[in-house]
C-alpha atoms as a PDB file:
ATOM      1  CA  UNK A   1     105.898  21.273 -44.299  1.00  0.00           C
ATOM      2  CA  UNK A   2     107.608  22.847 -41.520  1.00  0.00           C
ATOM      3  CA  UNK A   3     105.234  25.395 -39.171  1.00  0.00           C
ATOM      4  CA  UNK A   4     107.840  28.411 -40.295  1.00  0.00           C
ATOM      5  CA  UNK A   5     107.081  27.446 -43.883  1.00  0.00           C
ATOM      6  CA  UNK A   6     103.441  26.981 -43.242  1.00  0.00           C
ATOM      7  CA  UNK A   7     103.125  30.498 -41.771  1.00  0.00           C
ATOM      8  CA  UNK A   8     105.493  32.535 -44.614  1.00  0.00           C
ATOM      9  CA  UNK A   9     104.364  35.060 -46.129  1.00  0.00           C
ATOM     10  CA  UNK A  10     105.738  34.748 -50.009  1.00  0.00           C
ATOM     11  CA  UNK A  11     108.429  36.990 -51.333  1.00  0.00           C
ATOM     12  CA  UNK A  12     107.897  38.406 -53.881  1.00  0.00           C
ATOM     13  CA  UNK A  13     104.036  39.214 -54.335  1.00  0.00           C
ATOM     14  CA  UNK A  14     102.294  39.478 -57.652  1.00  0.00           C
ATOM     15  CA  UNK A  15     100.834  42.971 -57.600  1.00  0.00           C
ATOM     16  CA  UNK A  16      97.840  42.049 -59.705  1.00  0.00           C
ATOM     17  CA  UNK A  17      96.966  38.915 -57.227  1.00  0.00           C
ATOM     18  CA  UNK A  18      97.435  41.935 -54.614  1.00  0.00           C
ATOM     19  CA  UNK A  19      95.169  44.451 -56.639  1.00  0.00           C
ATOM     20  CA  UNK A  20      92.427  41.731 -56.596  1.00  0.00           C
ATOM     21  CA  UNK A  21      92.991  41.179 -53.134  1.00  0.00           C
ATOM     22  CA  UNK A  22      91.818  44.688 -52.538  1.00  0.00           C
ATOM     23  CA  UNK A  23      89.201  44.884 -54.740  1.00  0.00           C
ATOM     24  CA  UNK A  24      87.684  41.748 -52.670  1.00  0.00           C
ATOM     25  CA  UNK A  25      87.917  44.428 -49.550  1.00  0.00           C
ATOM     26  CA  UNK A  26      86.509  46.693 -51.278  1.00  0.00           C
ATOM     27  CA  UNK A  27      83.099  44.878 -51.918  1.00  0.00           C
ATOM     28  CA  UNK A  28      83.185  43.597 -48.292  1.00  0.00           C
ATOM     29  CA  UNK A  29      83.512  47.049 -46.615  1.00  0.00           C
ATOM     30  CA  UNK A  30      81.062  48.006 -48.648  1.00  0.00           C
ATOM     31  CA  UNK A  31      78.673  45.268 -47.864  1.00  0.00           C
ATOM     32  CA  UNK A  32      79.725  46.036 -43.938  1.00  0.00           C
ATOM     33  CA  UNK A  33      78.741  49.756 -44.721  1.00  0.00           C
ATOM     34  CA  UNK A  34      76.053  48.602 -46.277  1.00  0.00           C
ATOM     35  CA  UNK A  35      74.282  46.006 -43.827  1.00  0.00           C
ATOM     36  CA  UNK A  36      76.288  48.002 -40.515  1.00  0.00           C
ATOM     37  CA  UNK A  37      77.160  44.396 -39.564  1.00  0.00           C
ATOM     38  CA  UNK A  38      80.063  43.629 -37.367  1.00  0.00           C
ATOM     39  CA  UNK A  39      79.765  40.342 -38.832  1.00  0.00           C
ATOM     40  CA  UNK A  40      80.792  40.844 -42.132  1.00  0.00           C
ATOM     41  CA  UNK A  41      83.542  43.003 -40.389  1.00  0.00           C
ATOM     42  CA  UNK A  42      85.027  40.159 -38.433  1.00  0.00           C
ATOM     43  CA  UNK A  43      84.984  37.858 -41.466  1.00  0.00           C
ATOM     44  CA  UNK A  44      87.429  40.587 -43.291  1.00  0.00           C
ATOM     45  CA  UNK A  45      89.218  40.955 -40.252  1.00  0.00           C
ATOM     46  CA  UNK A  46      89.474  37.082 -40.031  1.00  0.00           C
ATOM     47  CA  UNK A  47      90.657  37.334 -43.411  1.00  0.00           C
ATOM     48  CA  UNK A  48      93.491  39.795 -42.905  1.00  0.00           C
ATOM     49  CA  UNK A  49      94.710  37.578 -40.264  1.00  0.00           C
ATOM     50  CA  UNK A  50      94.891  34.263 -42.448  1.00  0.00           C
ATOM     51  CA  UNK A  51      96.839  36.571 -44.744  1.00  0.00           C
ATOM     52  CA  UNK A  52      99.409  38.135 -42.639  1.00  0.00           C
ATOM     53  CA  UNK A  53     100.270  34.939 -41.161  1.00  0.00           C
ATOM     54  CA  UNK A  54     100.585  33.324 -44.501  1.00  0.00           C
ATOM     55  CA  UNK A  55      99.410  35.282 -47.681  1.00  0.00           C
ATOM     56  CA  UNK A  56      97.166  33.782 -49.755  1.00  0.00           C
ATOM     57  CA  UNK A  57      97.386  30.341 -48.642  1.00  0.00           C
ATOM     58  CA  UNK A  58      94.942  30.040 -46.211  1.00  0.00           C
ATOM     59  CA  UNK A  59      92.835  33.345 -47.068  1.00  0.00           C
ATOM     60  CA  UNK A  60      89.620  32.492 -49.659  1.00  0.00           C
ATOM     61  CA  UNK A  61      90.140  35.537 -50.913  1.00  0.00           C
ATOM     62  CA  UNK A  62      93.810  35.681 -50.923  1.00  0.00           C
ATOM     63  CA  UNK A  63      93.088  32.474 -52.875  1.00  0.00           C
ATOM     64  CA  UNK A  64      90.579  33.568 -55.150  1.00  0.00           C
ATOM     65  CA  UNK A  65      92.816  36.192 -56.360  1.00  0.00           C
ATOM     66  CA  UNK A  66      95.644  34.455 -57.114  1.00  0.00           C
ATOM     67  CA  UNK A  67      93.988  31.587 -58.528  1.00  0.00           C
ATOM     68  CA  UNK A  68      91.192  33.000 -60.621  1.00  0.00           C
ATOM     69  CA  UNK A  69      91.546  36.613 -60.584  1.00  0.00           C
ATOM     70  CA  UNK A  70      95.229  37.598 -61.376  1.00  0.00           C
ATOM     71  CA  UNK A  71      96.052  35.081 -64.027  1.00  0.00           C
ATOM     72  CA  UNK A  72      93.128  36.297 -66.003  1.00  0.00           C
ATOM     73  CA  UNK A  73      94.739  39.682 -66.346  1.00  0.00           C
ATOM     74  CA  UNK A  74      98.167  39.045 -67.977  1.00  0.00           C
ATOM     75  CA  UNK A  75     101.444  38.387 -66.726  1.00  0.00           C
ATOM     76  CA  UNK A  76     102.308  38.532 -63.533  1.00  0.00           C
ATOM     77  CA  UNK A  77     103.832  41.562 -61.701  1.00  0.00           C
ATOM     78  CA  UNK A  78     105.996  41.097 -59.363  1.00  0.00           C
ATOM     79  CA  UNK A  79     106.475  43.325 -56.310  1.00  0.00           C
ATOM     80  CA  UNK A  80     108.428  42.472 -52.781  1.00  0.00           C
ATOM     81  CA  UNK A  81     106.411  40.800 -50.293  1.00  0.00           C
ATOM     82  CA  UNK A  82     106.798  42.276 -46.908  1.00  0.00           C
ATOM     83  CA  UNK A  83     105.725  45.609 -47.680  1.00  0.00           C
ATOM     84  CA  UNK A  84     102.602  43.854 -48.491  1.00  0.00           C
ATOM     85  CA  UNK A  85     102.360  42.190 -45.321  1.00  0.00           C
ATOM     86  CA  UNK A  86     102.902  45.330 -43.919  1.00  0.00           C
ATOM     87  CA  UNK A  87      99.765  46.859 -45.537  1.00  0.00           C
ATOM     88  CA  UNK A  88      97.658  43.537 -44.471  1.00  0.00           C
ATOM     89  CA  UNK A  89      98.918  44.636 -41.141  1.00  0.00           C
ATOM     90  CA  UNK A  90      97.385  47.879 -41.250  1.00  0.00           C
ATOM     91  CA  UNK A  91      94.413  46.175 -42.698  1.00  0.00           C
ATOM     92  CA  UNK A  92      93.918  43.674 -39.925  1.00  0.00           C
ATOM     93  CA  UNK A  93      94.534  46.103 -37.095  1.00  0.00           C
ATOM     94  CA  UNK A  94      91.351  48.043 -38.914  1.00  0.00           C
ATOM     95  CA  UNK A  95      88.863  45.753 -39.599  1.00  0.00           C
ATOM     96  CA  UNK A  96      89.505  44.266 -35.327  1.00  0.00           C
ATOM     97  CA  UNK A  97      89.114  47.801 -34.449  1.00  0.00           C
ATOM     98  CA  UNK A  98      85.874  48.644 -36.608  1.00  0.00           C
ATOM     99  CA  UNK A  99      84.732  44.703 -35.497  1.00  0.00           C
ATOM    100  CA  UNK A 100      85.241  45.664 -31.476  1.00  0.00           C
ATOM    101  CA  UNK A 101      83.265  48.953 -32.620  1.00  0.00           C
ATOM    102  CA  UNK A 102      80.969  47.679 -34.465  1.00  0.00           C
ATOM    103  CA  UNK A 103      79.664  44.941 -31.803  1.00  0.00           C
ATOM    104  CA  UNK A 104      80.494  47.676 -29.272  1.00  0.00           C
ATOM    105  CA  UNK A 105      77.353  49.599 -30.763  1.00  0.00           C
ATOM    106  CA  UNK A 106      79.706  52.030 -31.310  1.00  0.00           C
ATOM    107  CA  UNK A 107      78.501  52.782 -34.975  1.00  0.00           C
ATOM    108  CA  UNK A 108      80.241  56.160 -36.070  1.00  0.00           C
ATOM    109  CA  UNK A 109      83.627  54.772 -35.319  1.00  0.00           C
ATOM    110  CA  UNK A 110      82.701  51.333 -37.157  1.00  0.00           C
ATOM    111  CA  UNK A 111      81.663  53.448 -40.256  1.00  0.00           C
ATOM    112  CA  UNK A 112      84.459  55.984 -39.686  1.00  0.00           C
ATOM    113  CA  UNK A 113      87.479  52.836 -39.402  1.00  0.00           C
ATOM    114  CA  UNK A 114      85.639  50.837 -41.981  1.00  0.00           C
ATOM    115  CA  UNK A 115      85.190  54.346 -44.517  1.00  0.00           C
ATOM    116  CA  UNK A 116      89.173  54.415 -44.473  1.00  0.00           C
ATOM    117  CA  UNK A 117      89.780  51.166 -45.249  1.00  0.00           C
ATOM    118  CA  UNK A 118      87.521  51.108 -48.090  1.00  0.00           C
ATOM    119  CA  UNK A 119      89.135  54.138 -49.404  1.00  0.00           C
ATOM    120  CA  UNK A 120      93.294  52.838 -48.863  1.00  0.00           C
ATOM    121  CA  UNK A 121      91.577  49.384 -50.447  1.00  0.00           C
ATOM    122  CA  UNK A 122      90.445  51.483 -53.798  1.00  0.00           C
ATOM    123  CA  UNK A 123      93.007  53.248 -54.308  1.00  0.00           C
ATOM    124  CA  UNK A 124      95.223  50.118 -54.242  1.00  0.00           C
ATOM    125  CA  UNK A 125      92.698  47.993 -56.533  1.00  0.00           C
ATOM    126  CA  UNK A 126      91.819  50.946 -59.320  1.00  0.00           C
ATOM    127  CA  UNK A 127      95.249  53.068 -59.109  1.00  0.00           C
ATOM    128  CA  UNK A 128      97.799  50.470 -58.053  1.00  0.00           C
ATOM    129  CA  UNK A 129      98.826  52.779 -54.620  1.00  0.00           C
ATOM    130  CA  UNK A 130      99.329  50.897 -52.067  1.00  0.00           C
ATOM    131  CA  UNK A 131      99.249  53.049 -48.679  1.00  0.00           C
ATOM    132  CA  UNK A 132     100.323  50.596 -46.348  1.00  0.00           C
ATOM    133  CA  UNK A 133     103.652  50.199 -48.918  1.00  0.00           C
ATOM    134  CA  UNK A 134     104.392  53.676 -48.936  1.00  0.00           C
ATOM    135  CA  UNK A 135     104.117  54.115 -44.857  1.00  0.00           C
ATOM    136  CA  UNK A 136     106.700  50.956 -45.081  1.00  0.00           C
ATOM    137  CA  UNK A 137     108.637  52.744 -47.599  1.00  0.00           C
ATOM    138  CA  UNK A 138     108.944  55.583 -45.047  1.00  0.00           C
ATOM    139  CA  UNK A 139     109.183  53.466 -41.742  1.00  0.00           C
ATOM    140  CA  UNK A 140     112.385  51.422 -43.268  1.00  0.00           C
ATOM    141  CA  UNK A 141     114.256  54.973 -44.607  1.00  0.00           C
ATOM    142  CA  UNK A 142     113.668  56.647 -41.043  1.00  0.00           C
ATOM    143  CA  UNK A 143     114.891  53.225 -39.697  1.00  0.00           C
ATOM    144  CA  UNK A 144     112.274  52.514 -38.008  1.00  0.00           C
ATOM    145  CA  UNK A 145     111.682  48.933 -40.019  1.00  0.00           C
ATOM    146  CA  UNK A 146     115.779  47.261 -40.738  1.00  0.00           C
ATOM    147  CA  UNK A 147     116.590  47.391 -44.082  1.00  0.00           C
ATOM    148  CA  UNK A 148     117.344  44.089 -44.392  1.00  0.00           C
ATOM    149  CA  UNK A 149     113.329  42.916 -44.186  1.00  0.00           C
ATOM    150  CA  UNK A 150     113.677  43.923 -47.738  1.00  0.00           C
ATOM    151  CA  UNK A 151     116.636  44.409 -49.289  1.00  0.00           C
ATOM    152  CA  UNK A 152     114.613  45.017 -52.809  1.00  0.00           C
ATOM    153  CA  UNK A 153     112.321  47.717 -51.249  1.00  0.00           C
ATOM    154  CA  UNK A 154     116.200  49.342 -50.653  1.00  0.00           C
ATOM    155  CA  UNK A 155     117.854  48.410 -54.334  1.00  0.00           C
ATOM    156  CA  UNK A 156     116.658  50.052 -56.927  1.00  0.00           C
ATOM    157  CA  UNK A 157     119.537  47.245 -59.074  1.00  0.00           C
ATOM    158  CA  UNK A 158     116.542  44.516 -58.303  1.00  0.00           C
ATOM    159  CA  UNK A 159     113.865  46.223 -60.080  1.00  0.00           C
ATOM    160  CA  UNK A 160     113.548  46.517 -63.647  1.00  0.00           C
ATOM    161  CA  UNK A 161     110.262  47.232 -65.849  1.00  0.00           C
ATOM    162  CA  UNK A 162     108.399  47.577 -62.631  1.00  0.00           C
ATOM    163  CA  UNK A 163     109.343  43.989 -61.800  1.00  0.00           C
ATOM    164  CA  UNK A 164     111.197  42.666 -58.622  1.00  0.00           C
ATOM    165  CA  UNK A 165     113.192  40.552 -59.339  1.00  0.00           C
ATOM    166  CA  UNK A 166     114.093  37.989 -56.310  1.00  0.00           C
ATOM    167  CA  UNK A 167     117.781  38.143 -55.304  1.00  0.00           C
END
């Protein structure tokens, strides 16, 4: 396998693999809340990182969820992949910052950063919004992000049933 192919994220994403990706970050914020450990912060924020440079492949939580998790709950769902990586993104840059905080002894911000991640994480686990898509959503209409990173986020013609359908 070539290093580009080893380091891809995967286009499209199945939204329920994604759900249960968040619901994983969910109970680890929470446990960092909980325990006020840096630690547990720099093993989500290790995680993040093994899943924007390659999804689920190298993530145990990415794979947990799309192993275990997603194929218990029906059919898959398919959604494009980069706004996804996108919202990992945000999630990374999060859980370093509440990490540097949080070893920092700098405990409001930790709780603040990590508060706000646990909150973007439920809402994409119970409701299905995913905040990091919709900022993407936004960044590629100003043109901010190229609309060719995803051409399906732009065409509404490779959607249908709330499934993306790869061109």
């Amino acid at each position: 396998m070539s290093r580009s192919g080893l380091l891809s994220f995967p286009n499209p994403v199945n939204e329920k693999a994604a759900r249960a990706v968040a619901g994983g970050v969910v109970l680890l914020a929470v446990a960092a809340l909980v325990t006020e450990s840096a630690w547990v912060a720099l093993a989500m924020a290790v995680g993040f990182a093994l899943r924007v440079a390659s999804g689920p492949r190298f993530s145990p939580l990415g794979r947990l969820a799309v192993h275990v998790v997603a194929p218990r709950l029906g059919a898959a769902v398919l959604v494009p992949g980069p706004p996804k990586r996108f919202a990992q993104a945000i999630g990374l840059t999060f859980t370093v910052s509440a990490t540097i905080a949080g070893f920092a002894g700098a405990t409001t911000l930790f709780t603040a950063l990590l508060a706000v991640l646990l909150v973007f994480a439920t809402l994409e686990s119970v409701a299905g919004f995913c905040a990091g898509c919709w900022v993407f959503g936004h960044l590629m209409r100003l043109g901010v992000i190229p609309e060719e990173t995803c051409e399906a986020c732009n065409d509404i013609s490779l959607r249908r049933a709330g499934e993306f359908v790869s061109a």
